[in-house]
N, C-alpha and C. Protein backbone atom coordinates (compact mmCIF):
# COMPACT_ATOMS: atom_id res chain seq x y z
N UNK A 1 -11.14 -11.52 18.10
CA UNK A 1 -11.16 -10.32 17.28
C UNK A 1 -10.57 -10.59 15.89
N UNK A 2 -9.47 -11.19 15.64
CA UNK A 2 -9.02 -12.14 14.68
C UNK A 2 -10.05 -12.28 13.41
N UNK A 3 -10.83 -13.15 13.90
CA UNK A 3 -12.02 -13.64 13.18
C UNK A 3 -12.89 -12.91 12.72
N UNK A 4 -13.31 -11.57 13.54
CA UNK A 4 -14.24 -10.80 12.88
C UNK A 4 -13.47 -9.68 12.34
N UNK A 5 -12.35 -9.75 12.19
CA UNK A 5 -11.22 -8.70 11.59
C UNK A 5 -11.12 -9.27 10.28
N UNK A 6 -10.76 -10.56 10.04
CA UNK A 6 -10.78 -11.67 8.64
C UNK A 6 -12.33 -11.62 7.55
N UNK A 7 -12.91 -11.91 8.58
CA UNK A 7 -14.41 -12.16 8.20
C UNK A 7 -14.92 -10.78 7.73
N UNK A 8 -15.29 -9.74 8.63
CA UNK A 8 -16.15 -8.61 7.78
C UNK A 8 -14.75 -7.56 7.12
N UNK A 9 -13.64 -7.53 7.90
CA UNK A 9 -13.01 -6.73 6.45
C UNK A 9 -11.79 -6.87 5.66
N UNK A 10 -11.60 -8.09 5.61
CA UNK A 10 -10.76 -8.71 4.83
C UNK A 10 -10.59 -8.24 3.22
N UNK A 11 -11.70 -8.30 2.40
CA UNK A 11 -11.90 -7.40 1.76
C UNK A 11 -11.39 -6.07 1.12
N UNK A 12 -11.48 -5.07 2.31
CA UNK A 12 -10.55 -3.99 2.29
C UNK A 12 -9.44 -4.10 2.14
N UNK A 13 -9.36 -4.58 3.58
CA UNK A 13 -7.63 -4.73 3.80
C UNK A 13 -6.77 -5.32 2.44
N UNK A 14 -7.28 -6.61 2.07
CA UNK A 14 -6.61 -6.65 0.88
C UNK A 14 -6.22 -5.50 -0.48
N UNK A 15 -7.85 -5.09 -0.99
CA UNK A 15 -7.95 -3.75 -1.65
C UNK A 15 -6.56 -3.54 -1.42
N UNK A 16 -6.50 -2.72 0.07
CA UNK A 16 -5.58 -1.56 0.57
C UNK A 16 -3.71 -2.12 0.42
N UNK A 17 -3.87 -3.54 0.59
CA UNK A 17 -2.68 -3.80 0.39
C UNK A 17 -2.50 -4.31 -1.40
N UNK A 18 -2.99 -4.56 -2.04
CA UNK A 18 -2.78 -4.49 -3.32
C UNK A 18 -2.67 -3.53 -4.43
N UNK A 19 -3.57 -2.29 -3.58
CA UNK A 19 -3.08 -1.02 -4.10
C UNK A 19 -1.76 -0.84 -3.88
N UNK A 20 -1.44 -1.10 -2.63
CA UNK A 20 0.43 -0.73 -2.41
C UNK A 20 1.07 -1.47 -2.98
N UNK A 21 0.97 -2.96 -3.07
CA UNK A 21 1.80 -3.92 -3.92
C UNK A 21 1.66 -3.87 -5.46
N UNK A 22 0.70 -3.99 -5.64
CA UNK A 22 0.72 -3.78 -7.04
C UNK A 22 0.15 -5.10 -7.72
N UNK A 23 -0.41 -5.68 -6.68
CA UNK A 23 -0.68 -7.38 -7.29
C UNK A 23 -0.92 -8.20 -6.14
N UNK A 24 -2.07 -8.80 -6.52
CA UNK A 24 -2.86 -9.51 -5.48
C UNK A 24 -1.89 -10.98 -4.49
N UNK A 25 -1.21 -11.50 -5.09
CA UNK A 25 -0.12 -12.64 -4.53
C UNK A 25 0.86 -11.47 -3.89
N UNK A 26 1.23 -10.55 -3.52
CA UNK A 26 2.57 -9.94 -2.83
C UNK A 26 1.37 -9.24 -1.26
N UNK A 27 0.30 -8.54 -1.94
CA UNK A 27 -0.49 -8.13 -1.41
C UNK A 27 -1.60 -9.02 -0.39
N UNK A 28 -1.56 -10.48 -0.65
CA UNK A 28 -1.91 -11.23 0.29
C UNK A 28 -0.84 -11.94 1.58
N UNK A 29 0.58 -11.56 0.78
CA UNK A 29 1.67 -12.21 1.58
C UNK A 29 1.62 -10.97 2.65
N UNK A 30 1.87 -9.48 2.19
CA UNK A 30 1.65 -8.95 2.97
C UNK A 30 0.83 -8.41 3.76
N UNK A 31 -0.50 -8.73 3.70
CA UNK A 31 -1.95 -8.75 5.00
C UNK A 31 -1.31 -10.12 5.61
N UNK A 32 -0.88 -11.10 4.87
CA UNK A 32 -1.16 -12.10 5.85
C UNK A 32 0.15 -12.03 7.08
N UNK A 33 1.27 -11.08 6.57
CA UNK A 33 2.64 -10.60 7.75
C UNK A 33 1.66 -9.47 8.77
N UNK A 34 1.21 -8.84 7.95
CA UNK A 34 0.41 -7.74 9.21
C UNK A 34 -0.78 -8.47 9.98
N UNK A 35 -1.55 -9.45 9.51
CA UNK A 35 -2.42 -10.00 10.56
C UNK A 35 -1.52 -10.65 11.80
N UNK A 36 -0.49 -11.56 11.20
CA UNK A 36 -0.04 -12.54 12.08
C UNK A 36 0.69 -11.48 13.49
N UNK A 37 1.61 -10.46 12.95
CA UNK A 37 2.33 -9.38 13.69
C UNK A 37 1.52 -8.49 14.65
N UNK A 38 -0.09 -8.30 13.78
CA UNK A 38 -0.84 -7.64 14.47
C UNK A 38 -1.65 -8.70 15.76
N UNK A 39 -1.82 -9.87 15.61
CA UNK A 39 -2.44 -10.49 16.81
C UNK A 39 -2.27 -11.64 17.09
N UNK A 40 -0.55 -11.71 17.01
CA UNK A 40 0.74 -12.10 17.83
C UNK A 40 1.04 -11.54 19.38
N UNK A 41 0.65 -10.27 19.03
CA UNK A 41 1.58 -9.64 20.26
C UNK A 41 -0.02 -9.03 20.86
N UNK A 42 0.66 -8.20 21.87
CA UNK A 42 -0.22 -8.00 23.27
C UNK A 42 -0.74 -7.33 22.92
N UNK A 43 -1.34 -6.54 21.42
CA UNK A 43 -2.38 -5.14 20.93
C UNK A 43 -3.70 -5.74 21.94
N UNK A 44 -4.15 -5.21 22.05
CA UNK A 44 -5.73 -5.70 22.30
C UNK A 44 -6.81 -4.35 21.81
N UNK A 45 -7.82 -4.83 21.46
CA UNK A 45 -8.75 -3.65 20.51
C UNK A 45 -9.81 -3.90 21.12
N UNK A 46 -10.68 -2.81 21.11
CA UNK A 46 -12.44 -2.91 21.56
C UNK A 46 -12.86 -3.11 20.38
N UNK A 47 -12.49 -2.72 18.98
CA UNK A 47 -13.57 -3.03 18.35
C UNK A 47 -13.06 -2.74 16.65
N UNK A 48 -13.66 -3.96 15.82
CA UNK A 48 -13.15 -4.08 14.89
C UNK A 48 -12.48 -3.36 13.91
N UNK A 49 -13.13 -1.56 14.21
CA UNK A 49 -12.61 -0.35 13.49
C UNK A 49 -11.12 -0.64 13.77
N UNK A 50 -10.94 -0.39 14.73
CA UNK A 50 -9.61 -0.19 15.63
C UNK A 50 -9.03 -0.99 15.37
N UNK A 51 -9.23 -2.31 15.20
CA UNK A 51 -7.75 -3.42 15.10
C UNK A 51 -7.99 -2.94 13.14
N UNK A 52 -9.10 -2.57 12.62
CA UNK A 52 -8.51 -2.62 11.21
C UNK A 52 -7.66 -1.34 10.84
N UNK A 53 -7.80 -0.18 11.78
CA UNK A 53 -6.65 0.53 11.65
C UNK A 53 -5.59 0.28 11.76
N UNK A 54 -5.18 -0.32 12.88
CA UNK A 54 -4.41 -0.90 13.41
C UNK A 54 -3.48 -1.78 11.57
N UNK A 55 -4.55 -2.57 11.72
CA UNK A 55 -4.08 -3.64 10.40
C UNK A 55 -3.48 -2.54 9.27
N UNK A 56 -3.77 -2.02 9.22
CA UNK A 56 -3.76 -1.42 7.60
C UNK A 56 -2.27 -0.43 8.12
N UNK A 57 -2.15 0.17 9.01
CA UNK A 57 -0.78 0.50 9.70
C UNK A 57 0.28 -0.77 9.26
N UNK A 58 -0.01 -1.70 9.65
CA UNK A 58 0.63 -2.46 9.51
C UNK A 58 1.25 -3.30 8.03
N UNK A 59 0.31 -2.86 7.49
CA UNK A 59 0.65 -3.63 6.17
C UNK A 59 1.37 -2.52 5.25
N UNK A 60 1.38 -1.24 5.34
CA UNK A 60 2.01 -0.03 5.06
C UNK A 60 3.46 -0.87 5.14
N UNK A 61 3.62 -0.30 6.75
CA UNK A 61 4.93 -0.87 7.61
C UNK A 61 5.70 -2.30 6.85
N UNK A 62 5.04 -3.06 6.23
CA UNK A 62 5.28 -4.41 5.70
C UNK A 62 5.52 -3.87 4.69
N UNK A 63 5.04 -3.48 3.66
CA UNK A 63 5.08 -2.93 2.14
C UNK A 63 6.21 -2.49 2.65
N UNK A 64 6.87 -1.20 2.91
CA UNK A 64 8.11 -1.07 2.85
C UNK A 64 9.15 -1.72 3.24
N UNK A 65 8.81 -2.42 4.24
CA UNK A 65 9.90 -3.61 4.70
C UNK A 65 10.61 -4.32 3.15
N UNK A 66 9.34 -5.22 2.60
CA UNK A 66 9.18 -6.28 1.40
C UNK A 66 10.02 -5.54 0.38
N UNK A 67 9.75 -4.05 0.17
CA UNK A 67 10.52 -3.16 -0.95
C UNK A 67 11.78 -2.86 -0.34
N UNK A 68 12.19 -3.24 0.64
CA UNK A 68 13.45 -2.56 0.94
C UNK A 68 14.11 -4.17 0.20
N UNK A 69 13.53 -5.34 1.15
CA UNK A 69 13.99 -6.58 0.83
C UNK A 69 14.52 -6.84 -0.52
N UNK A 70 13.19 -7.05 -1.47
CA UNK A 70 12.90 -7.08 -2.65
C UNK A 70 14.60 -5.94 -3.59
N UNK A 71 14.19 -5.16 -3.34
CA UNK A 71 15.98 -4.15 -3.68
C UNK A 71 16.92 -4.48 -3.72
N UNK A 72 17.29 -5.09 -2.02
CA UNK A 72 18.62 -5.63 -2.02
C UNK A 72 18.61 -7.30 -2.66
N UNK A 73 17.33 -7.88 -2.95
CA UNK A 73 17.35 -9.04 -3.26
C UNK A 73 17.73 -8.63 -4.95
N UNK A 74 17.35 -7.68 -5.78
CA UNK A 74 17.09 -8.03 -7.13
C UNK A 74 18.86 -6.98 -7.32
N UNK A 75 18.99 -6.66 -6.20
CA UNK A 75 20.68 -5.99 -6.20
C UNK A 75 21.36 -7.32 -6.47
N UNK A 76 21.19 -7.91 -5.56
CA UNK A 76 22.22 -9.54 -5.88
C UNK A 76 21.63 -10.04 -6.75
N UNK A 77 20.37 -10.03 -7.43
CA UNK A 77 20.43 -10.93 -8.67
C UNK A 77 20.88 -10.69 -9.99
N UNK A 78 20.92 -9.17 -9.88
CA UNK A 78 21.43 -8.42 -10.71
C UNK A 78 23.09 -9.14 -11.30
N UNK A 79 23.84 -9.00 -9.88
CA UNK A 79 24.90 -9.17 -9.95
C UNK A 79 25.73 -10.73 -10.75
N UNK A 80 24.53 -11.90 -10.47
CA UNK A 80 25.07 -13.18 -11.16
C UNK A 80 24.20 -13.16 -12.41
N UNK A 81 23.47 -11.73 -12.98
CA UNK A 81 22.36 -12.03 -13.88
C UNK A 81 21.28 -12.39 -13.84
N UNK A 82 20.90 -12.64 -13.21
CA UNK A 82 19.51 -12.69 -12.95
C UNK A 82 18.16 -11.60 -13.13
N UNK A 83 17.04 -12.02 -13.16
CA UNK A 83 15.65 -10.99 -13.38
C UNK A 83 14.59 -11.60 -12.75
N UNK A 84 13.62 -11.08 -11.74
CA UNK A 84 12.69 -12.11 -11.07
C UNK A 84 11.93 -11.32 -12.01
N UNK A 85 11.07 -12.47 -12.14
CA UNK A 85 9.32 -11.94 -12.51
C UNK A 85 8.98 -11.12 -11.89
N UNK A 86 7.81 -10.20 -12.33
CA UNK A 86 6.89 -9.37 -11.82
C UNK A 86 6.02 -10.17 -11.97
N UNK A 87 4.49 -10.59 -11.30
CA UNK A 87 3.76 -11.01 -11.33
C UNK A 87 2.75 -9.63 -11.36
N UNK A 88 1.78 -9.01 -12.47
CA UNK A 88 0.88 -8.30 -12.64
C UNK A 88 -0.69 -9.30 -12.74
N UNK A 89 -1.74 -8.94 -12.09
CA UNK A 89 -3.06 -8.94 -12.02
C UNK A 89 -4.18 -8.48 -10.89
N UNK A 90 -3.46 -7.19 -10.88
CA UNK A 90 -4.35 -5.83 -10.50
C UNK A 90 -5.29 -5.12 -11.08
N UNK A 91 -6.85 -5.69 -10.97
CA UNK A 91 -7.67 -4.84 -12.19
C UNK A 91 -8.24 -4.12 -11.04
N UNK A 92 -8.14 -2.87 -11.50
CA UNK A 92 -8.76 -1.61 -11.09
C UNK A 92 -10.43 -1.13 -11.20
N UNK A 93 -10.96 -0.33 -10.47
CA UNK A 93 -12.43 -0.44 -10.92
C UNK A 93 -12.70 0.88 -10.41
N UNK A 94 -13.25 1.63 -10.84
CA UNK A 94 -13.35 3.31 -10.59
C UNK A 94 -12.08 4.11 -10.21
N UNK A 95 -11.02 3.36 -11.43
CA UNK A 95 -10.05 4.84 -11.26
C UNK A 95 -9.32 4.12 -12.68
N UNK A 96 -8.66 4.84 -13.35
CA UNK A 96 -8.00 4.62 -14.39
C UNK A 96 -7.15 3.71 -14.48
N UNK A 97 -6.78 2.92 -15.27
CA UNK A 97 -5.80 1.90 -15.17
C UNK A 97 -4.44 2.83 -15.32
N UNK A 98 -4.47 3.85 -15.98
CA UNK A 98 -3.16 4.67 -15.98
C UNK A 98 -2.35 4.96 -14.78
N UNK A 99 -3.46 5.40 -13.56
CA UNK A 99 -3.40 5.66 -12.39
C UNK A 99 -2.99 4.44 -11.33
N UNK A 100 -3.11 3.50 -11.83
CA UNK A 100 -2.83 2.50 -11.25
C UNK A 100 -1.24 2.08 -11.33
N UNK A 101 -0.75 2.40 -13.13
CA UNK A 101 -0.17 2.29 -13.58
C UNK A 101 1.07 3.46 -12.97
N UNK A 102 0.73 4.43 -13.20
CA UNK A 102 1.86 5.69 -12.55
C UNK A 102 1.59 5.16 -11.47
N UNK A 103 1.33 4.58 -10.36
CA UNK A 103 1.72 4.54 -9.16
C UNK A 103 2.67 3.58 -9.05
N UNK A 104 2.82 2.45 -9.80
CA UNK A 104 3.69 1.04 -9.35
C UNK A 104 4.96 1.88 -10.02
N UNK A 105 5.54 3.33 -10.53
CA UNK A 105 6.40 4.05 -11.08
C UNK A 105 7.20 4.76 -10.05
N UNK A 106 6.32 4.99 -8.71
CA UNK A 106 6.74 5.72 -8.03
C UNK A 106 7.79 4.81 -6.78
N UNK A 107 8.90 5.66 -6.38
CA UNK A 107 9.66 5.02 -5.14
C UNK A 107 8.57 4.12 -3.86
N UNK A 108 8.69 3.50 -3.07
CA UNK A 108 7.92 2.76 -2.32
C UNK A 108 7.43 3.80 -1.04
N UNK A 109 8.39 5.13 -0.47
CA UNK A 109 7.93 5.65 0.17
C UNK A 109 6.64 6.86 -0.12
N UNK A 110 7.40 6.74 -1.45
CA UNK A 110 6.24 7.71 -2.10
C UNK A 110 4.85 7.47 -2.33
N UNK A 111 4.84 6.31 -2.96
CA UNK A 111 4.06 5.54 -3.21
C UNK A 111 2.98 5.40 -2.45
N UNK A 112 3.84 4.74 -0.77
CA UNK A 112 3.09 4.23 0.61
C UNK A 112 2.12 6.02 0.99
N UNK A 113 3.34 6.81 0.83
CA UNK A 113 2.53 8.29 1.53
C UNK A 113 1.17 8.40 0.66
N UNK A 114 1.48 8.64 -0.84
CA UNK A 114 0.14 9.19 -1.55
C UNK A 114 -1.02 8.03 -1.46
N UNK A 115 -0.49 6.60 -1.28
CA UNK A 115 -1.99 5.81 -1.09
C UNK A 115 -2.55 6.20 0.17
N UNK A 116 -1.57 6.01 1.30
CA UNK A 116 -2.30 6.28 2.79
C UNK A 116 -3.12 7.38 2.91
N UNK A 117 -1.94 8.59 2.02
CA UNK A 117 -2.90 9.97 2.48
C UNK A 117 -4.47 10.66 1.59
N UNK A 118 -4.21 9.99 0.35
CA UNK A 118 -4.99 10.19 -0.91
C UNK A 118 -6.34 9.14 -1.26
N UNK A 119 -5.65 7.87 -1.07
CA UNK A 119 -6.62 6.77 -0.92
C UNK A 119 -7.10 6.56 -0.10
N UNK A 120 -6.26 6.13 1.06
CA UNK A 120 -7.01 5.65 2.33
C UNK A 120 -7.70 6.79 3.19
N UNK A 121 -7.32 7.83 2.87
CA UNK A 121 -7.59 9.16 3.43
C UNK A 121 -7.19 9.25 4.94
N UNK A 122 -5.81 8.79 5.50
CA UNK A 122 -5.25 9.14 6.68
C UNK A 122 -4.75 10.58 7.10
N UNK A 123 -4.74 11.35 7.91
CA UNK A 123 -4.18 11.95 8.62
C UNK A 123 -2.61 12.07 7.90
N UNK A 124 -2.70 13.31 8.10
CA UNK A 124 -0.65 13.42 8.13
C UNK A 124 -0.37 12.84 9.28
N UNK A 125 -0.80 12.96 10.55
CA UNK A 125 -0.40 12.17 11.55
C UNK A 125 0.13 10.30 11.59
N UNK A 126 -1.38 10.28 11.18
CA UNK A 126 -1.55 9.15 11.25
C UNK A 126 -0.68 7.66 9.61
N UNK A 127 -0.47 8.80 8.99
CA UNK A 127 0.23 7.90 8.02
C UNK A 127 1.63 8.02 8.60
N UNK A 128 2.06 9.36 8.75
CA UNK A 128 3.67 9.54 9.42
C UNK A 128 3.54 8.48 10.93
N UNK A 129 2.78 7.89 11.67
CA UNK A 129 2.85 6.95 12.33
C UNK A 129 2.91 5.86 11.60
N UNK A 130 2.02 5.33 10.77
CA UNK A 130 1.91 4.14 10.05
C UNK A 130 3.37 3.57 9.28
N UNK A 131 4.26 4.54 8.82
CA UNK A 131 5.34 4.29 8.56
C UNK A 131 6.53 4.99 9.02
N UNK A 132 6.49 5.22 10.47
CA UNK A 132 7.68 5.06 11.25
C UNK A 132 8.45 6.52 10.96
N UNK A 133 7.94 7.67 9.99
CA UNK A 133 8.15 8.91 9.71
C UNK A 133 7.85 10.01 10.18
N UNK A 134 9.05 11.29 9.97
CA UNK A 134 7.92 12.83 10.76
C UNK A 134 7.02 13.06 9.95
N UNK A 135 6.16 13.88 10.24
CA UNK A 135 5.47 14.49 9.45
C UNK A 135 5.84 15.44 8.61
N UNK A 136 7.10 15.88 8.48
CA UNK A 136 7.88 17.11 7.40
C UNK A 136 8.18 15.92 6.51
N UNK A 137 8.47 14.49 6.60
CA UNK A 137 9.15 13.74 5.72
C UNK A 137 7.70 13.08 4.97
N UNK A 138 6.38 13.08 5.53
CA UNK A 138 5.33 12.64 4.84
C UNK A 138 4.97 13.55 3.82
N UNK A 139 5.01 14.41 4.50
CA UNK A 139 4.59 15.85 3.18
C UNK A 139 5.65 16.21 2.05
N UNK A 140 7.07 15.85 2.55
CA UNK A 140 7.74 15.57 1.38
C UNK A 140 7.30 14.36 0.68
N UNK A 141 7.65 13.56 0.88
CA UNK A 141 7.32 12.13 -0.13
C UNK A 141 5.74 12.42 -0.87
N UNK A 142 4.65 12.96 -0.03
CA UNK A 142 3.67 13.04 -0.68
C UNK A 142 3.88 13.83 -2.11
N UNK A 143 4.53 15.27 -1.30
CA UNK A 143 4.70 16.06 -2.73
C UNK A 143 5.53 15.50 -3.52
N UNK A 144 6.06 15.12 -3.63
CA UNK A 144 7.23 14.29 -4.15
C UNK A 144 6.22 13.41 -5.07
N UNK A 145 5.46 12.53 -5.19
CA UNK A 145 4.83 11.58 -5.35
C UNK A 145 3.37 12.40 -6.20
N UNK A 146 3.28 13.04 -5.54
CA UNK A 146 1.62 13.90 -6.53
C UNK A 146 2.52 14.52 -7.70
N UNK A 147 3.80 14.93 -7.39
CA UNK A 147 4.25 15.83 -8.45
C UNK A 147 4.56 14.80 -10.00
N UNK A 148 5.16 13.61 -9.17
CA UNK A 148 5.55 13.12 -10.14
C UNK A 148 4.20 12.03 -10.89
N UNK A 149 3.34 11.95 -10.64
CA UNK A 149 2.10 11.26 -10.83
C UNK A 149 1.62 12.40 -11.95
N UNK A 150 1.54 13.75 -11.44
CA UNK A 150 0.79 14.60 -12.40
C UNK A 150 1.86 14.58 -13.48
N UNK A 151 2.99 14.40 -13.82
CA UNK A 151 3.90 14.98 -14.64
C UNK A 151 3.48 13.54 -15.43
N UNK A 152 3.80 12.43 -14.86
CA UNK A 152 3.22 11.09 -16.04
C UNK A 152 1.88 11.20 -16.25
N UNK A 153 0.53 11.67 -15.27
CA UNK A 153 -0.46 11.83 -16.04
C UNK A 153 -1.10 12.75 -16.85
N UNK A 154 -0.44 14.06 -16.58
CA UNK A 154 -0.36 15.27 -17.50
C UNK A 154 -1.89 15.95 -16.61
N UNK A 155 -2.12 15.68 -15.11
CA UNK A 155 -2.84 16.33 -14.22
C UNK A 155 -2.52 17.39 -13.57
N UNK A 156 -3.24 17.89 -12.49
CA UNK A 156 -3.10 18.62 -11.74
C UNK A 156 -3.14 18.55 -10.51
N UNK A 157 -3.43 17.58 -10.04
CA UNK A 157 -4.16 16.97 -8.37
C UNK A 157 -3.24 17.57 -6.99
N UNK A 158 -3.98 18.08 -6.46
CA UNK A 158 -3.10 18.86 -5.31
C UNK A 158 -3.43 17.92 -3.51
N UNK A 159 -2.52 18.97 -3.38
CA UNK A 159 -2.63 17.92 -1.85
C UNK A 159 -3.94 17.41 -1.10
N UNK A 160 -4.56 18.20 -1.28
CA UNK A 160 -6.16 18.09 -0.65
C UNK A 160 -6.94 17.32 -1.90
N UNK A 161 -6.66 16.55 -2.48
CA UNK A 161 -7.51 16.21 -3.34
C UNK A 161 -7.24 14.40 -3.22
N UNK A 162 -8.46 13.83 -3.07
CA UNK A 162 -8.47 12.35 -2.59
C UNK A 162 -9.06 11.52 -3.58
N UNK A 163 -8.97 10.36 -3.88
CA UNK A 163 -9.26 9.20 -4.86
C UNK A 163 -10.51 7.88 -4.22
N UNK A 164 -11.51 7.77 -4.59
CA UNK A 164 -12.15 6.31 -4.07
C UNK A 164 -11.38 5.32 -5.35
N UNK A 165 -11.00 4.01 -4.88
CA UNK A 165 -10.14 2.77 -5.16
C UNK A 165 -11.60 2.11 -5.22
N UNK A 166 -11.57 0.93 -6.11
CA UNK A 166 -11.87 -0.20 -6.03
C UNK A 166 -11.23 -1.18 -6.35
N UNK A 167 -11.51 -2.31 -6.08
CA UNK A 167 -10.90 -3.60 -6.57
C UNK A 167 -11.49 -4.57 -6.87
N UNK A 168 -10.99 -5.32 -7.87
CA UNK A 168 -12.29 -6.22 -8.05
C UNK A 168 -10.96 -7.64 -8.31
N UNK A 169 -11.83 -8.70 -8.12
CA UNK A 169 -10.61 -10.13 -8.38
C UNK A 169 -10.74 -10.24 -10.05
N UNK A 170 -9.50 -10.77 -10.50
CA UNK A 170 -9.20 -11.03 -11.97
C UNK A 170 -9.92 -12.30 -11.82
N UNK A 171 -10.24 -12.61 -12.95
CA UNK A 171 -11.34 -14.04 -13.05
C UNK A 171 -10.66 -14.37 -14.91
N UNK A 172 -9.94 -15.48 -15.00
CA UNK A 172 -9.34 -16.03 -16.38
C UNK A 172 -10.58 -16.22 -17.03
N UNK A 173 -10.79 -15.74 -18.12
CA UNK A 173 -11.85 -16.16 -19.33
C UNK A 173 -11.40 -17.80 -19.87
């Protein structure tokens, strides 16, 4: 299942995790923690939908892990002086680069809620599973997260209102 999980939607999954990361190298580290986690252990799936739900749960779950990490890591670098790079090359393709832009602005939980629930178009259920939350705490962070998106983009976008993503690979001229 592995293989035809890699093979026909690899693709996505990346998309989906580079929308959350913000950049294709953090966003491959983390599909490649959710594949290994996802069929490591005893899941077993009938069928490729299902383990890619499955996957994309998982790489949520990772994204916040990496941002919690990433925090306490740039906390201590802070402290002897230090600054890590950001590595940016996320080109966007049917949605604004602004939009792309106000999102890498937002906290990581916020962030994780409005892609799952807005982009990926999950369930309140099913995102408040995907990252280990109630559902009173998804609908906060969401609102939390639309509010502050419309206030940097000078929108209006309400809860019921959803986004198609594309992605396309950066290619150096």
């Amino acid at each position: 299942m592995l293989d035809r999980v890699v093979r026909e939607r690899y693709p996505r999954l990346l998309a989906h995790a580079t929308l959350l990361t913000g950049n294709r190298a953090d966003a491959q580290d983390v599909l490649q923690d959710a594949l290994v986690a996802t069929f490591s252990g005893r899941a077993r799936f009938t069928t490729v939908a299902e383990a890619e739900a499955y996957v994309r749960r998982a790489v949520a779950s990772r994204y916040i892990d990496t941002v919690r990490r990433r925090d306490s890591e740039r906390r201590a670098l802070r402290t002897v002086g230090s600054r890590p790079a950001r590595p940016v090359e996320l080109e966007p393709t049917g949605v604004a680069r602004e939009l792309v832009d106000a999102l890498a602005t937002l906290p990581a939980r916020e962030r994780a809620c409005v892609v799952l629930r807005h982009v990926e178009d999950l369930s309140l259920r099913s995102t408040a599973e995907a990252l280990g939350l109630s559902e009173g705490a998804v609908k906060r962070y969401t609102a939390d997260g639309l509010a502050a998106l419309n206030a940097l983009l000078g929108t209006t976008a309400s809860d019921d209102e959803h986004v198609v993503v594309r992605m396309t690979e950066v290619h150096d001229a």
